[in-house]
N, C-alpha and C. Protein backbone atom coordinates (compact mmCIF):
# COMPACT_ATOMS: atom_id res chain seq x y z
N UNK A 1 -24.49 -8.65 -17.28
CA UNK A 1 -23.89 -9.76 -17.96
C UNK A 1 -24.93 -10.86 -18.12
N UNK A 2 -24.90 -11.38 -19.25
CA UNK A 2 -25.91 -12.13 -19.63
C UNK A 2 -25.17 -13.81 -19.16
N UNK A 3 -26.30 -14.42 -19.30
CA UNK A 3 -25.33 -15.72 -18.62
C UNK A 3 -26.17 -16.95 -19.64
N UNK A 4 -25.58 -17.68 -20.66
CA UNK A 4 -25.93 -18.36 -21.66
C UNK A 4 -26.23 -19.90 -21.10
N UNK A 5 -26.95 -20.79 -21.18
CA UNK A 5 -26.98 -21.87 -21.22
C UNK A 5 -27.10 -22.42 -20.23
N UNK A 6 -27.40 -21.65 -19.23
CA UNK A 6 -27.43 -21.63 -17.74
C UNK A 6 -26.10 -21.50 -17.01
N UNK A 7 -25.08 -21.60 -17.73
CA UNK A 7 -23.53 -21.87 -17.40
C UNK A 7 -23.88 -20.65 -15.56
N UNK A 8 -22.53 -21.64 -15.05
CA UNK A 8 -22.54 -20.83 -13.97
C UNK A 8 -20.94 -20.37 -13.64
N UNK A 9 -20.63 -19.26 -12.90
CA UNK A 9 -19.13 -19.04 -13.05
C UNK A 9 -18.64 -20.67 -11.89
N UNK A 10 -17.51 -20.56 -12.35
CA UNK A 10 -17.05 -21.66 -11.18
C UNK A 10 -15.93 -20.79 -9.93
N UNK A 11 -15.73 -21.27 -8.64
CA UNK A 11 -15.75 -20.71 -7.65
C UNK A 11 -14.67 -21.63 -7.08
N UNK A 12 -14.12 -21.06 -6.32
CA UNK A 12 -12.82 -21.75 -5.79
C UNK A 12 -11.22 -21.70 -6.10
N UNK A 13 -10.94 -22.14 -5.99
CA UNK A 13 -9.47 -22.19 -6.98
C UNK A 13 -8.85 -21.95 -8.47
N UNK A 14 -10.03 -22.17 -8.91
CA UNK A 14 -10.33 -21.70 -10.54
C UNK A 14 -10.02 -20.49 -10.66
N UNK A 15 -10.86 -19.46 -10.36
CA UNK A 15 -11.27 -18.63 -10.00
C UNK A 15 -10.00 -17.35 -10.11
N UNK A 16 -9.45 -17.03 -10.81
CA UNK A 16 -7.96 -16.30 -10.87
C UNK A 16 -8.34 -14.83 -9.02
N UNK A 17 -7.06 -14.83 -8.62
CA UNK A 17 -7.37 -13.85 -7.30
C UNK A 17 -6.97 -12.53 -7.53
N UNK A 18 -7.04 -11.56 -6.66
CA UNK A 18 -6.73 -10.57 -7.09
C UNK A 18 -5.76 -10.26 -7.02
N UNK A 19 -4.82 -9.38 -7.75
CA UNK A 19 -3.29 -9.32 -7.35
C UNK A 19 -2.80 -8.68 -6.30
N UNK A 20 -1.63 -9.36 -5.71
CA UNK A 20 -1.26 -8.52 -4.38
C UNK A 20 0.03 -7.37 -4.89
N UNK A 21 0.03 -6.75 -4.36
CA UNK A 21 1.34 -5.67 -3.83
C UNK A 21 2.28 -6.06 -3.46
N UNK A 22 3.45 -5.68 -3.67
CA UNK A 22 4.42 -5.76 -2.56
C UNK A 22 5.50 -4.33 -2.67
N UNK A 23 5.92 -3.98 -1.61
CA UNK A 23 6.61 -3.15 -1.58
C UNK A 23 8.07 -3.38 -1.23
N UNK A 24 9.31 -2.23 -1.75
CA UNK A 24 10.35 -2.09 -1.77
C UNK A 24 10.59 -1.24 -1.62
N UNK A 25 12.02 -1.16 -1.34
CA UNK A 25 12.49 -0.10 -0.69
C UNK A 25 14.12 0.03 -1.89
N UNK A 26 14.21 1.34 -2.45
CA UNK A 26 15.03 1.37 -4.12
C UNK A 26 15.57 2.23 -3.54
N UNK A 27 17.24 2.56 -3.93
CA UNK A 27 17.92 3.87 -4.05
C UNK A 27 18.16 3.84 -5.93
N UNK A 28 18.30 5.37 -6.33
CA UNK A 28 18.66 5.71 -7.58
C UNK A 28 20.31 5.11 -7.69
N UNK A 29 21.06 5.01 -7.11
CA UNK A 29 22.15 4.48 -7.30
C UNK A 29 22.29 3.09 -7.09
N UNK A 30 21.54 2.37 -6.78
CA UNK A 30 21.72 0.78 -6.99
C UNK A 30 20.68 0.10 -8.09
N UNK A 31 20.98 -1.35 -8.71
CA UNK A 31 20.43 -1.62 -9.50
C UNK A 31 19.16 -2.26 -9.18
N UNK A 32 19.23 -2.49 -7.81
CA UNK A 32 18.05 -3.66 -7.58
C UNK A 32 17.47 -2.82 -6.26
N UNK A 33 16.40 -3.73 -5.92
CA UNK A 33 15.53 -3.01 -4.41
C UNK A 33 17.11 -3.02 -3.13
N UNK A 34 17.11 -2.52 -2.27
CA UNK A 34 17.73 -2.56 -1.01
C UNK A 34 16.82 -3.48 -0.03
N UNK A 35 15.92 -3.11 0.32
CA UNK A 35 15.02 -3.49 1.27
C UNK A 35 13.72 -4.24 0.68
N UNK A 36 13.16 -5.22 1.29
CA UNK A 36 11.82 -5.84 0.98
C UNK A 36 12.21 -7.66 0.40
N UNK A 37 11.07 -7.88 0.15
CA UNK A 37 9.16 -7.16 0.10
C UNK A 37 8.82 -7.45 1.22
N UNK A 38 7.82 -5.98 1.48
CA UNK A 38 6.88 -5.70 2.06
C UNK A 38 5.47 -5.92 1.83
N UNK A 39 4.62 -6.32 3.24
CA UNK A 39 3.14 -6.37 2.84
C UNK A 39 2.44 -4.81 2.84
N UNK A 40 3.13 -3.85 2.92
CA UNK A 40 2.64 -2.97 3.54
C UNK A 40 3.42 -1.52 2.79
N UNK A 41 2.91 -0.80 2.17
CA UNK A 41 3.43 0.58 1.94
C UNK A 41 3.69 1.29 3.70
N UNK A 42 3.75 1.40 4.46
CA UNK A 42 4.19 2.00 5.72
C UNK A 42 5.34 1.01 5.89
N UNK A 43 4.81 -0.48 6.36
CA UNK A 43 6.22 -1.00 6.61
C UNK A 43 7.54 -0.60 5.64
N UNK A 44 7.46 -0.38 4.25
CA UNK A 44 8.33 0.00 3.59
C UNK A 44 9.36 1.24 3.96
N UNK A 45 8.05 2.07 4.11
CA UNK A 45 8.28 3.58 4.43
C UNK A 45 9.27 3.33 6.15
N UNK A 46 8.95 2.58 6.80
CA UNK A 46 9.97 2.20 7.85
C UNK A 46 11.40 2.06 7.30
N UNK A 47 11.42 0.86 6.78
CA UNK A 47 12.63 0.77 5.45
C UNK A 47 13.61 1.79 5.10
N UNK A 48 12.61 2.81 4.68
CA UNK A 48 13.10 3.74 4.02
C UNK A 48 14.06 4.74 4.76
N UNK A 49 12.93 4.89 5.95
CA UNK A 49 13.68 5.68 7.07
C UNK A 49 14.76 4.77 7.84
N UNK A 50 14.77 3.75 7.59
CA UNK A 50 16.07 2.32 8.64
C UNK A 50 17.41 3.08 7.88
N UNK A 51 16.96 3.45 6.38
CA UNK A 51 18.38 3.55 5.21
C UNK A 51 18.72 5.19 5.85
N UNK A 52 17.90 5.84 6.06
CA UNK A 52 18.96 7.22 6.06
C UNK A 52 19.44 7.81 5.02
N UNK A 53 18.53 7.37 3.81
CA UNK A 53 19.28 7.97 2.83
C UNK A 53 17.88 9.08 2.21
N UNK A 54 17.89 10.14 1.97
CA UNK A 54 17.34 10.96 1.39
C UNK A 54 16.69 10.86 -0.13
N UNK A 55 17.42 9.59 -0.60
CA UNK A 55 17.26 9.71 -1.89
C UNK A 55 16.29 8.10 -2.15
N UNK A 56 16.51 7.39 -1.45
CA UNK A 56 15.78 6.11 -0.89
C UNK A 56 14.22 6.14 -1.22
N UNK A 57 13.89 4.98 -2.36
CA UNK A 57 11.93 5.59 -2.11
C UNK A 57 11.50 4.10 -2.12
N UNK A 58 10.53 3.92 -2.01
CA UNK A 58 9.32 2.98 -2.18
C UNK A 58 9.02 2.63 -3.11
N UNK A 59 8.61 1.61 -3.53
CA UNK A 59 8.40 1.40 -4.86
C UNK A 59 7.28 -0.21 -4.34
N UNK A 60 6.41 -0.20 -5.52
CA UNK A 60 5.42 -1.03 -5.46
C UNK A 60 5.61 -2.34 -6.91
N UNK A 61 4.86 -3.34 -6.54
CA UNK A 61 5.10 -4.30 -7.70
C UNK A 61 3.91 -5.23 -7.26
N UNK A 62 3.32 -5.27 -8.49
CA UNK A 62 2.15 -6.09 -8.61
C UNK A 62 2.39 -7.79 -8.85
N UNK A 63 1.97 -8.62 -8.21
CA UNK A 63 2.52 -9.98 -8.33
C UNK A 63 0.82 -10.66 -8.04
N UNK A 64 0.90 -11.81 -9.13
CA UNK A 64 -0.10 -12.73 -9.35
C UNK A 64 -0.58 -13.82 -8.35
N UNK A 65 0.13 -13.82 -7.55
CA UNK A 65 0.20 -14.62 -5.99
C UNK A 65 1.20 -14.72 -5.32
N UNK A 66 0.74 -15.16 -4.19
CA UNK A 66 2.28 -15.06 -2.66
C UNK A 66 2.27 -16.25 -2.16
N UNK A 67 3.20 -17.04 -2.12
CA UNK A 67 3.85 -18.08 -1.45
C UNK A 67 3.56 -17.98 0.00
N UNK A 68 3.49 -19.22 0.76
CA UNK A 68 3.53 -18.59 2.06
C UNK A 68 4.99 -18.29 2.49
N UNK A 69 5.88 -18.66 1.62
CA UNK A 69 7.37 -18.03 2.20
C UNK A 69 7.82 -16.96 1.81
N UNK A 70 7.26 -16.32 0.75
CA UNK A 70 7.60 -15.01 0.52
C UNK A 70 6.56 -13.76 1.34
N UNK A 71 5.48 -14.35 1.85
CA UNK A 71 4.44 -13.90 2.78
C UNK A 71 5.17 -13.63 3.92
N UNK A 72 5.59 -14.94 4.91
CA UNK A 72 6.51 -14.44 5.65
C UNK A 72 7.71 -13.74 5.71
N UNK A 73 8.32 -14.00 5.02
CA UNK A 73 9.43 -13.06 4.41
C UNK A 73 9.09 -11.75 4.19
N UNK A 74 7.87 -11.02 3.81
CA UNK A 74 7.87 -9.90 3.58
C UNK A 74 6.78 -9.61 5.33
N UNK A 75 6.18 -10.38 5.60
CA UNK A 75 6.01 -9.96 7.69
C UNK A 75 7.16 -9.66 7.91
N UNK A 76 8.32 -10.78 8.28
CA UNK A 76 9.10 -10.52 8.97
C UNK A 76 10.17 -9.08 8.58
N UNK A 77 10.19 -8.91 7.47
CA UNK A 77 10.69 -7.42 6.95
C UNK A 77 10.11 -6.19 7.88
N UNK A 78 8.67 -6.21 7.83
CA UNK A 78 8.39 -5.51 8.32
C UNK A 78 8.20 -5.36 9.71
N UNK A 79 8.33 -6.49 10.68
CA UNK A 79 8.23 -6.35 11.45
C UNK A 79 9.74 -5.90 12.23
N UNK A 80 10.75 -5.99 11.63
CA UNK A 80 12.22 -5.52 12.08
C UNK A 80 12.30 -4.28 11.64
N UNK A 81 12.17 -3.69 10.31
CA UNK A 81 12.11 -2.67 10.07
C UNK A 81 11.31 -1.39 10.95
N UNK A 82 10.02 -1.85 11.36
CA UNK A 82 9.54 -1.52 12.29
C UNK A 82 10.38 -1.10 13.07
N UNK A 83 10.59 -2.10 14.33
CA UNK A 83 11.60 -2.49 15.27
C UNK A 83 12.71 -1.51 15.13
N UNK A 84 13.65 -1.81 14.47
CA UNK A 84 14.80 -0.21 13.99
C UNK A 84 14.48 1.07 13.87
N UNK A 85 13.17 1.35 13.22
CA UNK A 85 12.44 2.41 13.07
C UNK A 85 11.70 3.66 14.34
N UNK A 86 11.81 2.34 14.97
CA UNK A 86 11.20 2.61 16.68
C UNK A 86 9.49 2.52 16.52
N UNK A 87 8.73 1.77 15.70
CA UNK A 87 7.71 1.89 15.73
C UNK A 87 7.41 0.82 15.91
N UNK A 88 7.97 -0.36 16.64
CA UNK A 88 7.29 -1.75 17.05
C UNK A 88 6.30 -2.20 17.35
N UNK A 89 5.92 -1.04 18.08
CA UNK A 89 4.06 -1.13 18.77
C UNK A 89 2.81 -1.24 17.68
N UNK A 90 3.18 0.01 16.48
CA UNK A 90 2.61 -0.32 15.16
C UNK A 90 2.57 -1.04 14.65
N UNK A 91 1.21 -1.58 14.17
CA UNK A 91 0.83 -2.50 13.08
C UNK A 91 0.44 -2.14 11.84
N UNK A 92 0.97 -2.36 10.86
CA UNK A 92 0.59 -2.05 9.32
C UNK A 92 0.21 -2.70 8.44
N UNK A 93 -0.41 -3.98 8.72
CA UNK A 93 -0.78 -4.89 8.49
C UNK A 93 -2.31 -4.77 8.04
């Protein structure tokens, strides 16, 4: 990449970030997620197994930034889900 006029990129906040993930937890018979968001494709997969349902999957969604309340909100998901799951000791983080 050539760089004109000396221009330099600018750094900081400007700077667009990369997009995060989040995960859910979907049955084919409901309209919306059941479970989530998750920071974590495993924590989900906890989720998945909390539901008992066979038909229950994961599902991912790309989002342009995270709040710190939807940040926690999707820890604390996973960290209960966990917890029910029997895998508390695990970190998926």
């Amino acid at each position: 990449m050539k760089i004109q006029n000396s221009a330099q990129a600018l750094t900081g906040s400007a700077c667009p970030k990369k997009a995060t993930e989040l995960f859910y937890v979907s049955h084919p018979k409901a309209e919306r997620a059941l479970l989530g968001p998750f920071l974590s494709q495993a924590d989900a997969e906890c989720g998945r197994l909390v539901l008992r349902s066979t038909d229950a999957l994961v599902t991912a969604c790309l989002v342009d930034s995270l709040d710190e309340m939807t940040y926690w909100h999707a820890a604390n998901n996973g960290q209960v889900c966990r917890a029910f799951a029997g895998t508390l000791g695990v970190s998926h983080e």
